[in-house]
Protein backbone atom coordinates (compact mmCIF):
# COMPACT_ATOMS: atom_id res chain seq x y z
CA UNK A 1 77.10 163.45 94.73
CA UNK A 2 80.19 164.49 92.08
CA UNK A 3 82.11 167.95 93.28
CA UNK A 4 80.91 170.78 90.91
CA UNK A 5 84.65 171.84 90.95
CA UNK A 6 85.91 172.02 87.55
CA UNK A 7 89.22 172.32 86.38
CA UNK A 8 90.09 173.35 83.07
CA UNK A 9 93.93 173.06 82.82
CA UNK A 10 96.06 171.45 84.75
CA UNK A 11 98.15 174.15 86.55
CA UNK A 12 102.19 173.42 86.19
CA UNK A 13 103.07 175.35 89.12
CA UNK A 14 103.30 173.53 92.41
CA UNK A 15 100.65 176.60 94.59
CA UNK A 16 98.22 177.11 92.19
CA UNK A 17 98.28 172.69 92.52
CA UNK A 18 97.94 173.47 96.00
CA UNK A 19 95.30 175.97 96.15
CA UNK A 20 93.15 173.36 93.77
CA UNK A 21 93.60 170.62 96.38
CA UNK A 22 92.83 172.85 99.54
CA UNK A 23 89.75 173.41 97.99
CA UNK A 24 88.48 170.48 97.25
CA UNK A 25 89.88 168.56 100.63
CA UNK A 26 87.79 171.92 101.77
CA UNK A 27 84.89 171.04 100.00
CA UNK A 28 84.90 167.63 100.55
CA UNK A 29 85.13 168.48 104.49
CA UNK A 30 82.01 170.59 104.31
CA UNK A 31 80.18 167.68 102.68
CA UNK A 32 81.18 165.08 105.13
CA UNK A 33 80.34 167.48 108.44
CA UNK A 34 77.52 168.45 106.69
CA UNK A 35 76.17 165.55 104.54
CA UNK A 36 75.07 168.19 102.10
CA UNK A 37 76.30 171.05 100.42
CA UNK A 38 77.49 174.17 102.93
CA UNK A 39 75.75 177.25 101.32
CA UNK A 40 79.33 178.71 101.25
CA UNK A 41 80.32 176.04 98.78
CA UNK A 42 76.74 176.25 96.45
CA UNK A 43 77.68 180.34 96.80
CA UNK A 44 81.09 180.27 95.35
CA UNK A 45 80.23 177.45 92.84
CA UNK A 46 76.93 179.48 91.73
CA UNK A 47 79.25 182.74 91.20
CA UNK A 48 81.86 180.47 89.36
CA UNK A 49 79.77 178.96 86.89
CA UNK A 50 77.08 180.98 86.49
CA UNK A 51 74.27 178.78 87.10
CA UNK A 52 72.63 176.68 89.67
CA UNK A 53 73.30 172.56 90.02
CA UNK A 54 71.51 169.48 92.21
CA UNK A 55 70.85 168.09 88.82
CA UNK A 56 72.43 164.93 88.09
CA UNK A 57 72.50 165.21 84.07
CA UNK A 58 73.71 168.28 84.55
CA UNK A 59 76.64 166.92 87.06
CA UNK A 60 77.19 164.27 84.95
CA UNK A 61 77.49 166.55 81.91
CA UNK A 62 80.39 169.07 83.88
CA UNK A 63 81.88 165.09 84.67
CA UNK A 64 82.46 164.66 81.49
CA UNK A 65 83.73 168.27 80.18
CA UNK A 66 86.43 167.84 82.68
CA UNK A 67 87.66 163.95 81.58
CA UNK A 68 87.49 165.22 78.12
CA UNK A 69 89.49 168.52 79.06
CA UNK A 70 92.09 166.05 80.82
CA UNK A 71 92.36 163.55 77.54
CA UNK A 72 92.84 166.46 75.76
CA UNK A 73 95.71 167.50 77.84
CA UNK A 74 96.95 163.72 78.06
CA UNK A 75 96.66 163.89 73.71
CA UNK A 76 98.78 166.89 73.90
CA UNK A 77 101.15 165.30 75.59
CA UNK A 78 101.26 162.06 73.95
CA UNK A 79 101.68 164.25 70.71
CA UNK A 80 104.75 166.03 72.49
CA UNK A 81 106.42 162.92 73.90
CA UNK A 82 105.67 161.50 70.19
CA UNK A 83 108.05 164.45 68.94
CA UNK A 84 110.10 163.57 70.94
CA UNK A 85 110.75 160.12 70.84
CA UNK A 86 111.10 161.04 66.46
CA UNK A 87 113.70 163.59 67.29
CA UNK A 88 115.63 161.25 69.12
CA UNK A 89 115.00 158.46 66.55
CA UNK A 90 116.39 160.14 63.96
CA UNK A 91 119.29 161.34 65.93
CA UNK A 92 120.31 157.64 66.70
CA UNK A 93 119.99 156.78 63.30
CA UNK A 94 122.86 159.87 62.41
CA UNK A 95 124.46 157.73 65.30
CA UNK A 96 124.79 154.57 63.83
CA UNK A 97 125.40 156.28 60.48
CA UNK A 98 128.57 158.36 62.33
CA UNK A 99 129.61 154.70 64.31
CA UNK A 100 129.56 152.71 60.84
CA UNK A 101 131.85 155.43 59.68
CA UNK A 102 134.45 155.33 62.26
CA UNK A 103 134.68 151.85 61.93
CA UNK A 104 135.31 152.05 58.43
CA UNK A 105 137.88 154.31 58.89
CA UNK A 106 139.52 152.37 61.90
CA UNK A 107 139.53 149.35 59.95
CA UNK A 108 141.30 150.84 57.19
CA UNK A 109 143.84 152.00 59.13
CA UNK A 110 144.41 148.14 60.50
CA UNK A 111 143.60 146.47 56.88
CA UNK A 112 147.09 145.91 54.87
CA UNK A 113 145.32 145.33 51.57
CA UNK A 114 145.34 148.64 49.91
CA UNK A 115 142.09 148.04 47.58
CA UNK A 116 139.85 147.21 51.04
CA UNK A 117 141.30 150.19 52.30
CA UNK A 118 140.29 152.62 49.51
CA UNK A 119 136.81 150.79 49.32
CA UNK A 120 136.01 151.62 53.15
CA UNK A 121 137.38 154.99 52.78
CA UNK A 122 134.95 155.18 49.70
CA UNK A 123 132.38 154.11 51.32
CA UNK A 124 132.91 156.44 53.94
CA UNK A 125 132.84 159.46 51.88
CA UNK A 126 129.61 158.36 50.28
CA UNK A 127 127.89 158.23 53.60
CA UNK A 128 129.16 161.69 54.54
């Protein structure tokens, strides 16, 4: 039989993680000793939810609220390491764009020709 415990959010600090945890290792304890349900459990999940369970639909159904709460939580993330990886995209891209400058520039203080000079130098400016 599925835990009724439900999680909505994922909790970023480390106690409230550890309180979850406790909880259900305590739960899970009470089933095992037990083979059932302690009434302690059934109590505080009754009071939490609001409404009775033993039915397997209905376990099923609180299943699947809490994958879809955690893909939801995965897509936000995703979306946020997606920003991320743009941010840093286009700041590479200004990268290259600064390195192709300072070539330039280094190569027309090496290149005798005075026309290749001024073109790189050009060039340079144009980029900037």
């Amino acid at each position: 039989m599925l835990s009724e415990f439900r999680v909505r959010k994922i909790p970023k600090d480390e106690e409230t993680m550890k309180e979850i945890i406790d909880e259900i290792s305590r739960r899970e304890s009470a089933l095992s000793e037990t083979g059932e349900e302690s009434e302690e459990v059934h109590v505080h999940e009754h009071e939490a939810h609001g409404h009775s369970h033993g039915d397997p639909l209905h376990e099923q159904l609180h299943m699947l609220e809490y994958i879809l709460s955690q893909l939801s939580q995965v897509d936000a993330k995703l979306a946020e390491i997606n920003r991320g990886i743009g941010e840093i995209s286009s700041r590479l891209e200004e990268l290259v764009k600064i390195s192709r400058a300072a070539l330039k520039v280094s190569l027309a203080g090496i290149v005798d020709n005075r026309e290749i000079r001024k073109k790189l130098i050009e060039d340079v400016m144009e980029e900037i």
